[in-house]
C-alpha atoms as a PDB file:
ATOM      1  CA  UNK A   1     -13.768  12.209  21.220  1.00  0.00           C
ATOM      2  CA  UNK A   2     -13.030  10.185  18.096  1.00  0.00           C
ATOM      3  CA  UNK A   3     -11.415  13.321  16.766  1.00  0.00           C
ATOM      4  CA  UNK A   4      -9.019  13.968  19.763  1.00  0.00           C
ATOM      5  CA  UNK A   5      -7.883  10.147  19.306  1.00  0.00           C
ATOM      6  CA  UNK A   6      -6.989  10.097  15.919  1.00  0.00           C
ATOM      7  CA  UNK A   7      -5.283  13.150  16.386  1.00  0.00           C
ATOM      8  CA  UNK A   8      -3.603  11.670  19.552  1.00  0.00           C
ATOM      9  CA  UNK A   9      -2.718   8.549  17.152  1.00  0.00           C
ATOM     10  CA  UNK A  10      -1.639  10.843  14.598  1.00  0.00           C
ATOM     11  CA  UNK A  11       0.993  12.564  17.146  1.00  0.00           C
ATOM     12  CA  UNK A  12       2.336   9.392  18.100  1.00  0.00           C
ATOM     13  CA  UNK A  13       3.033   7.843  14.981  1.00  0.00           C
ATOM     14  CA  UNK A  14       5.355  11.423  13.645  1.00  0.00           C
ATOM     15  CA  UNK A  15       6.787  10.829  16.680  1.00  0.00           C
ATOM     16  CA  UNK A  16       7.507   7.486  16.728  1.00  0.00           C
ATOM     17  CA  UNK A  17       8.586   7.605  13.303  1.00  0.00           C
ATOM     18  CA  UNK A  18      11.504  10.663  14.029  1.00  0.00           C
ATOM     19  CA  UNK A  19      12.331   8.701  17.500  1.00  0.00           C
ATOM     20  CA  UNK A  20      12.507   5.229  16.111  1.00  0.00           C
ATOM     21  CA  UNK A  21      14.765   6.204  12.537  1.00  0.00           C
ATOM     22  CA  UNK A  22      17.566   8.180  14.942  1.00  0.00           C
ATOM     23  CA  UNK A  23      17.685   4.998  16.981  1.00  0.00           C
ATOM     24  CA  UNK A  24      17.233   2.115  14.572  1.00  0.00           C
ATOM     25  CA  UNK A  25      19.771   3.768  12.197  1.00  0.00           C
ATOM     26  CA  UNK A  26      22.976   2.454  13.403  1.00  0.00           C
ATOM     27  CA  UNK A  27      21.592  -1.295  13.450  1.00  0.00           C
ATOM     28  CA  UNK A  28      18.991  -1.676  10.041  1.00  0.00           C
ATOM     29  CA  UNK A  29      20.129  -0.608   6.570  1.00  0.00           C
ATOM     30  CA  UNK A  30      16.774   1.397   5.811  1.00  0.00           C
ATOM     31  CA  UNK A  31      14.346   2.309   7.964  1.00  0.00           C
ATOM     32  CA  UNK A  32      11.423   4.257   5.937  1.00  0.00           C
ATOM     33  CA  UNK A  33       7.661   5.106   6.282  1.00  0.00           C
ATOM     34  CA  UNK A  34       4.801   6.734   4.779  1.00  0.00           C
ATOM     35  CA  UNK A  35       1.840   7.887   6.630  1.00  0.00           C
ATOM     36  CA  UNK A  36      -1.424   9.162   4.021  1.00  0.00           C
ATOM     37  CA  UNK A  37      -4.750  10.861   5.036  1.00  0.00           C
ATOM     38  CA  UNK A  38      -6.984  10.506   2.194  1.00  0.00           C
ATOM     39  CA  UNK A  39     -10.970  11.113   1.941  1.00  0.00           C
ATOM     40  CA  UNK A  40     -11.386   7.659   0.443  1.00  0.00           C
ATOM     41  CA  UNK A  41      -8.844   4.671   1.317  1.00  0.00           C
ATOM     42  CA  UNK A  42      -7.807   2.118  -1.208  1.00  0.00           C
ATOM     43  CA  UNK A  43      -7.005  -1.354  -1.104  1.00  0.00           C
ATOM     44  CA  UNK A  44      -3.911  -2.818  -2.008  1.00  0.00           C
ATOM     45  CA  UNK A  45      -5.653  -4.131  -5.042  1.00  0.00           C
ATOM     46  CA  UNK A  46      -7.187  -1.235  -6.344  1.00  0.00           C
ATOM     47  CA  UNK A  47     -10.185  -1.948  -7.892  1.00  0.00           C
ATOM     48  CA  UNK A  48     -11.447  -2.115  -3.796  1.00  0.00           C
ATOM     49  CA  UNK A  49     -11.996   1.491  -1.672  1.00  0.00           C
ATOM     50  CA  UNK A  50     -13.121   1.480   1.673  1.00  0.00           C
ATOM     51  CA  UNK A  51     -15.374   4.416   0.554  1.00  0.00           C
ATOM     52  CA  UNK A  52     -14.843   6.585   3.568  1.00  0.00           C
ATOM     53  CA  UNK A  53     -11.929   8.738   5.046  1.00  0.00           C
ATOM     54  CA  UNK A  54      -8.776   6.624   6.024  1.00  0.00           C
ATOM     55  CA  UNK A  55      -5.549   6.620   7.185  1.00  0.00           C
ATOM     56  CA  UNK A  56      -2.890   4.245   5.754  1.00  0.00           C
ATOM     57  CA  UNK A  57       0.499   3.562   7.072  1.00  0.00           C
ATOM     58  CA  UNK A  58       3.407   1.899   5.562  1.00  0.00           C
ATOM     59  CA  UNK A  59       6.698   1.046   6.891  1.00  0.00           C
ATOM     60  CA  UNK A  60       9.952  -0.521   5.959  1.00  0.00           C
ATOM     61  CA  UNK A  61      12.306  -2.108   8.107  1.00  0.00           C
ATOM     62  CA  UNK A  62      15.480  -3.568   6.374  1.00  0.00           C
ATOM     63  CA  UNK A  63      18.631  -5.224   7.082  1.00  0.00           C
ATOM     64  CA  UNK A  64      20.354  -6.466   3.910  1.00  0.00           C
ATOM     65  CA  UNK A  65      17.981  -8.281   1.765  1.00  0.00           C
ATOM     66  CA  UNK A  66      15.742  -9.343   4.680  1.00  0.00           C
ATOM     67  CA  UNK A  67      13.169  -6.440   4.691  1.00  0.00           C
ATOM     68  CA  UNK A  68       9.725  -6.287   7.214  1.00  0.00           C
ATOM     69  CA  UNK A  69       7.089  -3.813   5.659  1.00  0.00           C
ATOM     70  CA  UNK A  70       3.653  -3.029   7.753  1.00  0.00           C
ATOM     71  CA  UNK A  71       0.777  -2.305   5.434  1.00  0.00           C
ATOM     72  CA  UNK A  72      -1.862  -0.559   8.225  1.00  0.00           C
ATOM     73  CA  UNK A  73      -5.169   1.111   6.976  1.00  0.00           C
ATOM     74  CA  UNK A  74      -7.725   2.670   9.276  1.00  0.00           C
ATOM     75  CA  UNK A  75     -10.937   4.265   8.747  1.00  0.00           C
ATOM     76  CA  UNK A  76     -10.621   7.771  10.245  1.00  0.00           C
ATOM     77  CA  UNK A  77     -13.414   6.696  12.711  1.00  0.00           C
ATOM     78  CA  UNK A  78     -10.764   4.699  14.625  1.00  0.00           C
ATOM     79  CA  UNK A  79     -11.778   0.701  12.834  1.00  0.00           C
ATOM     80  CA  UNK A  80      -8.838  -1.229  11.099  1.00  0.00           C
ATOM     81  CA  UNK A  81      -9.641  -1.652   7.899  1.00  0.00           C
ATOM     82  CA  UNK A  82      -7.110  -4.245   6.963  1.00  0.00           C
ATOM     83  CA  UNK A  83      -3.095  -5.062   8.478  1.00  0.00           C
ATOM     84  CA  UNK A  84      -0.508  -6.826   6.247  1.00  0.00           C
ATOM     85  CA  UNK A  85       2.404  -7.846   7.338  1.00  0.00           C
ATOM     86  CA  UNK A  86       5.510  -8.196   4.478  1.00  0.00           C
ATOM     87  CA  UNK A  87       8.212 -10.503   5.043  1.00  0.00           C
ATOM     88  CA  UNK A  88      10.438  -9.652   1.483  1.00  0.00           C
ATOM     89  CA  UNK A  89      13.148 -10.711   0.520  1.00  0.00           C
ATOM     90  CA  UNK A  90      15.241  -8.730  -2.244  1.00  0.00           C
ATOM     91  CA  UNK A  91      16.342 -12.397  -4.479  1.00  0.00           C
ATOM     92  CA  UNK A  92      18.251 -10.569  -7.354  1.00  0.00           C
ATOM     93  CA  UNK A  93      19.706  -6.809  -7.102  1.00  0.00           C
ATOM     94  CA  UNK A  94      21.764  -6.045 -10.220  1.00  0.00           C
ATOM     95  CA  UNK A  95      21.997  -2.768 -11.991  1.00  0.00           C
ATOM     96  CA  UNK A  96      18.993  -3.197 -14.007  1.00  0.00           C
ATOM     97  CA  UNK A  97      17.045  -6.455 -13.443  1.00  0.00           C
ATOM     98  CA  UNK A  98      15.592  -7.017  -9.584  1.00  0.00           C
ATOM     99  CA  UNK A  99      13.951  -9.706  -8.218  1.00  0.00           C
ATOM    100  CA  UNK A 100      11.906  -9.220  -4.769  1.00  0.00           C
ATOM    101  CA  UNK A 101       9.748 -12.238  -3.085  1.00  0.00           C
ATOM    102  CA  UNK A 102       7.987 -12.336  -0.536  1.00  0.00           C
ATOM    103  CA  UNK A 103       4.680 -13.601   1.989  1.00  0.00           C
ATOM    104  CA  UNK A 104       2.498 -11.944   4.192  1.00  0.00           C
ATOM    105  CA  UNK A 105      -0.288 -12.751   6.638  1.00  0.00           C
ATOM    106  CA  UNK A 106      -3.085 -10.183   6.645  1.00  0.00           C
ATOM    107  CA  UNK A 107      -6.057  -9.283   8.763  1.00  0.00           C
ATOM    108  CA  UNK A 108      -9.332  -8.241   6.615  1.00  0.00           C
ATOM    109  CA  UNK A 109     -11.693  -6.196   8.894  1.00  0.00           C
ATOM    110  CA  UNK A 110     -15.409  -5.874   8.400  1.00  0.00           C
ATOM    111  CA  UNK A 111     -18.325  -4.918  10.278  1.00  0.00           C
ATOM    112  CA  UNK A 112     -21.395  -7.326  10.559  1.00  0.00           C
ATOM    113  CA  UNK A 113     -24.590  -7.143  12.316  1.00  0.00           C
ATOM    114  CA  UNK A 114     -25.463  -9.818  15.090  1.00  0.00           C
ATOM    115  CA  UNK A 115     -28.371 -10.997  17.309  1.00  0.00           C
ATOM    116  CA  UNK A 116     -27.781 -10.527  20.639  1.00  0.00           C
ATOM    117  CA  UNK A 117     -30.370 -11.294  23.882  1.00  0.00           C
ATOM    118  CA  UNK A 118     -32.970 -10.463  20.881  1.00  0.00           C
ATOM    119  CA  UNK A 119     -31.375  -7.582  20.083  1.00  0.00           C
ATOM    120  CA  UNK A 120     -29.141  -6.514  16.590  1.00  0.00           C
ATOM    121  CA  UNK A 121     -25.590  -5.515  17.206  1.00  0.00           C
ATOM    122  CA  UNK A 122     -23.183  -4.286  15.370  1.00  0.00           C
ATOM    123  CA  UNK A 123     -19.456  -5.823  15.891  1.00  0.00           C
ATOM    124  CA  UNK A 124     -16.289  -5.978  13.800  1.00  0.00           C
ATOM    125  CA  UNK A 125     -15.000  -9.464  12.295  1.00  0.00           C
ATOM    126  CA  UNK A 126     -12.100 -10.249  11.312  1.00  0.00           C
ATOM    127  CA  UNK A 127     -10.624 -12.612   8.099  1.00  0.00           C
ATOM    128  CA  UNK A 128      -7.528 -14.183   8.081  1.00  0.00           C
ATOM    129  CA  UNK A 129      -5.484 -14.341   4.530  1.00  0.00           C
ATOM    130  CA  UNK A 130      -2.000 -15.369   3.736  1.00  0.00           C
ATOM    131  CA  UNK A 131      -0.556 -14.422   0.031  1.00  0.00           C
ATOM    132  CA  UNK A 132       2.826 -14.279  -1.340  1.00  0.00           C
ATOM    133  CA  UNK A 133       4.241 -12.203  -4.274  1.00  0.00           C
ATOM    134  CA  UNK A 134       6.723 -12.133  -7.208  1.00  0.00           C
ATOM    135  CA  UNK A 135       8.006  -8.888  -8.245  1.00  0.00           C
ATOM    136  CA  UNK A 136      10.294  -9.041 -11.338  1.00  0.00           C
ATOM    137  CA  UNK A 137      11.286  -5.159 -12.158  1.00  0.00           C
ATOM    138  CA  UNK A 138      14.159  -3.818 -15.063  1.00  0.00           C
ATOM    139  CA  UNK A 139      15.473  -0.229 -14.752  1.00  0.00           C
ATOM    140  CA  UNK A 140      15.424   1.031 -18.335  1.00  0.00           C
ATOM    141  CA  UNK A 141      16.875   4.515 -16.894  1.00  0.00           C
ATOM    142  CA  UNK A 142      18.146   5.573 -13.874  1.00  0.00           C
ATOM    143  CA  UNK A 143      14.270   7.131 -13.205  1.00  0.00           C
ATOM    144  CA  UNK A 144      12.843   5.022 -15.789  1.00  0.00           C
ATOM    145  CA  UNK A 145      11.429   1.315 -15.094  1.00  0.00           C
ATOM    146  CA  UNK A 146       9.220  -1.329 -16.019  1.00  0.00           C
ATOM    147  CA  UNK A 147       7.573  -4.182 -13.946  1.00  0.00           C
ATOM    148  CA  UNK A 148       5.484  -6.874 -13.078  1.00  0.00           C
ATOM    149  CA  UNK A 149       3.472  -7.776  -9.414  1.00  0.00           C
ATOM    150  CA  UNK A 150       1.802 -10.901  -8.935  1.00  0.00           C
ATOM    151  CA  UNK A 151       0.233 -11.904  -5.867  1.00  0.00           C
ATOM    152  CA  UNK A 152      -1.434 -14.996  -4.745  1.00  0.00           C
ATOM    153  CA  UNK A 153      -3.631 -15.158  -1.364  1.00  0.00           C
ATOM    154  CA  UNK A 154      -5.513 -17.245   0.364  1.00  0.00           C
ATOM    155  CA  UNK A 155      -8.362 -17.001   2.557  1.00  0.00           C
ATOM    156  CA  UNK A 156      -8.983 -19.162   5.523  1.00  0.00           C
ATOM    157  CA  UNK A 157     -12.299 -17.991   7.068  1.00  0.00           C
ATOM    158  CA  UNK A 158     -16.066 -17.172   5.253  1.00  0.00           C
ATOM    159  CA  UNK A 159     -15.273 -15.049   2.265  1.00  0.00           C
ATOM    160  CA  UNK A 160     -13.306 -15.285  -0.849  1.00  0.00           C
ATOM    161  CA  UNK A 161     -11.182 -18.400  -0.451  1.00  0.00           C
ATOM    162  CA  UNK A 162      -8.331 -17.624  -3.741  1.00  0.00           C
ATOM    163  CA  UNK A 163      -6.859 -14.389  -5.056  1.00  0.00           C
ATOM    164  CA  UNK A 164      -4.703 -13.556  -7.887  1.00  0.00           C
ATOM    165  CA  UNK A 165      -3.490 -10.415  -8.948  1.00  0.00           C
ATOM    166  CA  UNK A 166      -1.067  -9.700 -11.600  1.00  0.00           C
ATOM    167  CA  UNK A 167       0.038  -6.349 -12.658  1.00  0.00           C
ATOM    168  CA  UNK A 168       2.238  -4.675 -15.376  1.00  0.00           C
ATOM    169  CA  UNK A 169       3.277  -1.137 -15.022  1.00  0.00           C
ATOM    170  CA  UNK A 170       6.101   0.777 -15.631  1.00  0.00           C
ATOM    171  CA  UNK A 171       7.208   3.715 -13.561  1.00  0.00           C
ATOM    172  CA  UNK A 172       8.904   7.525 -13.949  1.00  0.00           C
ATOM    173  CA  UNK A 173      10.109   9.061 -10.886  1.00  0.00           C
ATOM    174  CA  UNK A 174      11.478  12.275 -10.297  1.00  0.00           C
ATOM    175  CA  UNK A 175      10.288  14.002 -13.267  1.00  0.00           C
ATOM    176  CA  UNK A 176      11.118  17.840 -12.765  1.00  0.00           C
ATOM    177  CA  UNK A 177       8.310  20.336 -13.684  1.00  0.00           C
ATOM    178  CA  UNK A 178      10.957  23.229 -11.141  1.00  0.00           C
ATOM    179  CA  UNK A 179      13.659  23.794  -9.148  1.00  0.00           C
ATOM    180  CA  UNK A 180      12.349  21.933  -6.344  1.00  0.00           C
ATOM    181  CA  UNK A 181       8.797  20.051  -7.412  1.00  0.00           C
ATOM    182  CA  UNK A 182       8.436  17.190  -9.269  1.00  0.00           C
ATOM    183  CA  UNK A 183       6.641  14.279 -10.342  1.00  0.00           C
ATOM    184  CA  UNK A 184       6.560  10.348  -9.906  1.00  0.00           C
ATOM    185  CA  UNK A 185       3.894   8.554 -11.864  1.00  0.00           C
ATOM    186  CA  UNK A 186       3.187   5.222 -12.471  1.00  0.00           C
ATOM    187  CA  UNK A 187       0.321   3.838 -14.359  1.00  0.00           C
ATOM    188  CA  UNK A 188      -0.604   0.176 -14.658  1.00  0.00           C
ATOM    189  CA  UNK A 189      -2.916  -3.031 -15.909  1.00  0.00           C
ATOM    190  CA  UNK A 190      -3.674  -5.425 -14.086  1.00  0.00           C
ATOM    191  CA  UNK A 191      -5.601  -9.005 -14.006  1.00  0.00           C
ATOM    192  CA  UNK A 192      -7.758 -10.188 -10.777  1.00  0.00           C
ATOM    193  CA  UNK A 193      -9.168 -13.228 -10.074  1.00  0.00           C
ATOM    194  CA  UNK A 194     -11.111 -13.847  -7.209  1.00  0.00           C
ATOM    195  CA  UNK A 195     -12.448 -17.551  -6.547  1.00  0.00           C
ATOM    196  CA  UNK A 196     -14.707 -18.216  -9.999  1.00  0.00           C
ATOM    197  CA  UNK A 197     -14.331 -14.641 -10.623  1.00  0.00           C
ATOM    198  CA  UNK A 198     -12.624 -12.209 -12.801  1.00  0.00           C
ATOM    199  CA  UNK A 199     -11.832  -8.338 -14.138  1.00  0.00           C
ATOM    200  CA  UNK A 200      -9.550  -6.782 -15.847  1.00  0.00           C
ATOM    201  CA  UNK A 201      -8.582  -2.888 -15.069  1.00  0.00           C
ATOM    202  CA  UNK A 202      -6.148   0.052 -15.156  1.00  0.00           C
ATOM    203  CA  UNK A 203      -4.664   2.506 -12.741  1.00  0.00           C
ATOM    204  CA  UNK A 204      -3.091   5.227 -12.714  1.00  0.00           C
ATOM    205  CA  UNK A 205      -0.760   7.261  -9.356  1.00  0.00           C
ATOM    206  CA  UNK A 206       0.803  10.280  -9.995  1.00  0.00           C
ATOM    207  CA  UNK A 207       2.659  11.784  -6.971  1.00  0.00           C
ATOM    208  CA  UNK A 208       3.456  15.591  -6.550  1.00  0.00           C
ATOM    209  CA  UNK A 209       6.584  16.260  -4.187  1.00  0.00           C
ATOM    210  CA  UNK A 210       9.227  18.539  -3.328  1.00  0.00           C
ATOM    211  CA  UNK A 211      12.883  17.891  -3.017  1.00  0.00           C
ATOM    212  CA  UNK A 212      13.867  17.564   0.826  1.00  0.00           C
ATOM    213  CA  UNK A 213      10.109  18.063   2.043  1.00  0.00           C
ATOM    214  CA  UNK A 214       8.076  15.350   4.094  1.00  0.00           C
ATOM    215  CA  UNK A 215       4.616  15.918   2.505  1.00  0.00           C
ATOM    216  CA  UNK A 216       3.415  14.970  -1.283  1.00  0.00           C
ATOM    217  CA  UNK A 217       0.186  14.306  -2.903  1.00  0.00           C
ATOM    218  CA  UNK A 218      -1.173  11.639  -4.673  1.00  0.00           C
ATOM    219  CA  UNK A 219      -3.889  11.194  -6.690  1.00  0.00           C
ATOM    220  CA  UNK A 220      -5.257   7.588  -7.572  1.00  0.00           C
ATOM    221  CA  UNK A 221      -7.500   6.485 -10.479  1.00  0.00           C
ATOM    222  CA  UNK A 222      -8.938   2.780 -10.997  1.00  0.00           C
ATOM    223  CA  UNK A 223     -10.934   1.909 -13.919  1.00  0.00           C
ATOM    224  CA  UNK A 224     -12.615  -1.333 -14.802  1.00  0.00           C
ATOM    225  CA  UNK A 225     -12.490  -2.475 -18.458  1.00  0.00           C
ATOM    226  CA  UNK A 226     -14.372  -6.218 -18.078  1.00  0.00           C
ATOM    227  CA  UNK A 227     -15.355  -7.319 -14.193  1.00  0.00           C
ATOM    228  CA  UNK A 228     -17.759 -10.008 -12.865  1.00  0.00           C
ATOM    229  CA  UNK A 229     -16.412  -8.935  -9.224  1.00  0.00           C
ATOM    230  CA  UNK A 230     -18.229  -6.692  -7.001  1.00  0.00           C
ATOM    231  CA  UNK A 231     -18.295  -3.989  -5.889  1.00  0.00           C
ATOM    232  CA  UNK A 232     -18.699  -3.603  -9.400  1.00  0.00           C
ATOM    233  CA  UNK A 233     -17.760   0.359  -9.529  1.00  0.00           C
ATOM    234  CA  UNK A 234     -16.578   1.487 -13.251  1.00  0.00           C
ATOM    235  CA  UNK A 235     -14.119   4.099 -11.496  1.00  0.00           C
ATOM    236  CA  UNK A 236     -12.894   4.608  -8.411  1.00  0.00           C
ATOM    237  CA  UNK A 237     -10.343   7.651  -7.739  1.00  0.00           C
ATOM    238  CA  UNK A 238      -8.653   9.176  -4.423  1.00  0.00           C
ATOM    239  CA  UNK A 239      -6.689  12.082  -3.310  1.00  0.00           C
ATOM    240  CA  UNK A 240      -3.550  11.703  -0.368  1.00  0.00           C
ATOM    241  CA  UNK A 241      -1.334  13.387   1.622  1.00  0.00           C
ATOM    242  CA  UNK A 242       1.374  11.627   2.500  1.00  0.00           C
ATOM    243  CA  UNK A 243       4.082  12.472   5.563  1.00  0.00           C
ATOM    244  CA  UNK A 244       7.234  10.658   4.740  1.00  0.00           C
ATOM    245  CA  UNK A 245      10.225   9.882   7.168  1.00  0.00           C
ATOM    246  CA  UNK A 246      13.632   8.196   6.163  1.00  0.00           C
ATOM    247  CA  UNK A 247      16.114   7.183   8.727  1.00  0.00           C
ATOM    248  CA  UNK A 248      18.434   4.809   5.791  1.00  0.00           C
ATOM    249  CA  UNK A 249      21.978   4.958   5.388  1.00  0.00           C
ATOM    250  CA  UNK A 250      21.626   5.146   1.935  1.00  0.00           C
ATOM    251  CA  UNK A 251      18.638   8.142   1.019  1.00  0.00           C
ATOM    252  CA  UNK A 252      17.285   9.160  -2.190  1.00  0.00           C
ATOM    253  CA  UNK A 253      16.959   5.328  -3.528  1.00  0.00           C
ATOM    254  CA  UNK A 254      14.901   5.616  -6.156  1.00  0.00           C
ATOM    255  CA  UNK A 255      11.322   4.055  -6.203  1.00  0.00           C
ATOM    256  CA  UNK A 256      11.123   0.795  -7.977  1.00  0.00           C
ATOM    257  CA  UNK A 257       7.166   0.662  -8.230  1.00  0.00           C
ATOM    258  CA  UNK A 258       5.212  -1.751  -6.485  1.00  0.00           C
END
């Protein structure tokens, strides 16, 4: 049964995605989304995995500077895992140097065991955060750029009360290894704190796509170098295959990292 309804969710979001672009395109700027299947979901930060099969879902709604993005990841089971939800705005667009801020409010899910009647039951909780971001980013070449991501977040129920996250990573898109294939890859370090707590770590995505074709792969790697936070694994790595839709204006912008 859980099968039939993630295919049934599945269904609707590729057709959602084709229904909503055609009519949305007329009225936003950009209208974009990425839906991934992967047999082990990670976290925005990526030191974190939900260690199972998940499906993550981002979207992109913008007019002008103003943009709306939808971070949703689900375990494959049918539980949210987490749901962020972006409100960016694009301060600074020049030819080279961009500036993007922005805040979201976020849902953390996690399942906990309770006593019920004298009995234990299982039930899923959920944590409330609010973070905002600075992204400062310089295009070196037109598929060439480097960057920095910091994120701060607070945490308003039982859990980790103060996050920071900064990152530095540069990015190459559209690297051609054939007529039609080629490569995006962006590797990264990147600082977290975590209430008392700290790590440092580097990551790696490389993305495998083909010109004018919906579906890519991804790989992911995450490796700690010095961490007192837990889970406290030394690498973490994940495979995806991502469905992407575009229903912008303007197509074939090119990816400015984070």
């Amino acid at each position: 049964m859980k099968n039939i309804c993630n295919l049934f969710i599945l269904f609707f979001l590729f057709a959602f995605s084709k229904v909503f672009c055609q009519e949305s395109k007329h009225f936003l700027d950009e209208v974009r989304g990425t839906i991934s299947l992967t047999h082990n979901g990670i976290a925005l930060i990526p030191s974190f995995s939900l260690g199972e099969p998940a499906m993550l879902v981002d979207l992109k709604f913008r007019k002008g500077r103003f943009s709306i993005e939808p971070d949703l990841r689900f375990a494959l089971e049918g539980k949210p895992w987490s749901m962020l939800f972006w409100f960016r705005y694009q301060a600074i667009e020049k030819k080279r140097f961009s500036l993007r801020t922005g805040i979201h409010p976020a849902l953390n899910f996690r399942t906990i065991e309770i006593r019920r009647n004298g009995a234990s039951e299982n039930i899923l909780e959920a944590r409330r955060y609010l973070a905002g971001e600075l992204v400062p980013n310089y295009q070196i070449k037109d598929n060439w750029s480097v960057g920095m991501f910091y994120l701060h977040g607070r945490g308003f129920d039982e859990g980790t009360k103060q996050v920071n996250f900064l990152v530095l990573n540069t990015s190459v898109s559209n690297i051609p290894i054939s007529n039609d294939l080629y490569l995006n890859f962006m590797p990264q370090a990147y600082y977290h704190t975590q209430d008392d707590l700290k790590g440092f770590y580097t990551a790696g995505f490389l993305t495998l796509g083909k010109k004018d074709f919906p579906l890519s792969v991804t790989a992911i790697v995450n490796k700690a170098i010095d961490t007192e936070i837990s889970p406290e694994d030394d690498f973490i790595w994940t495979v995806l295959l991502n469905y992407s839709f575009d229903g912008s204006r303007k197509k074939n912008q090119i990816n400015r990292g984070f």
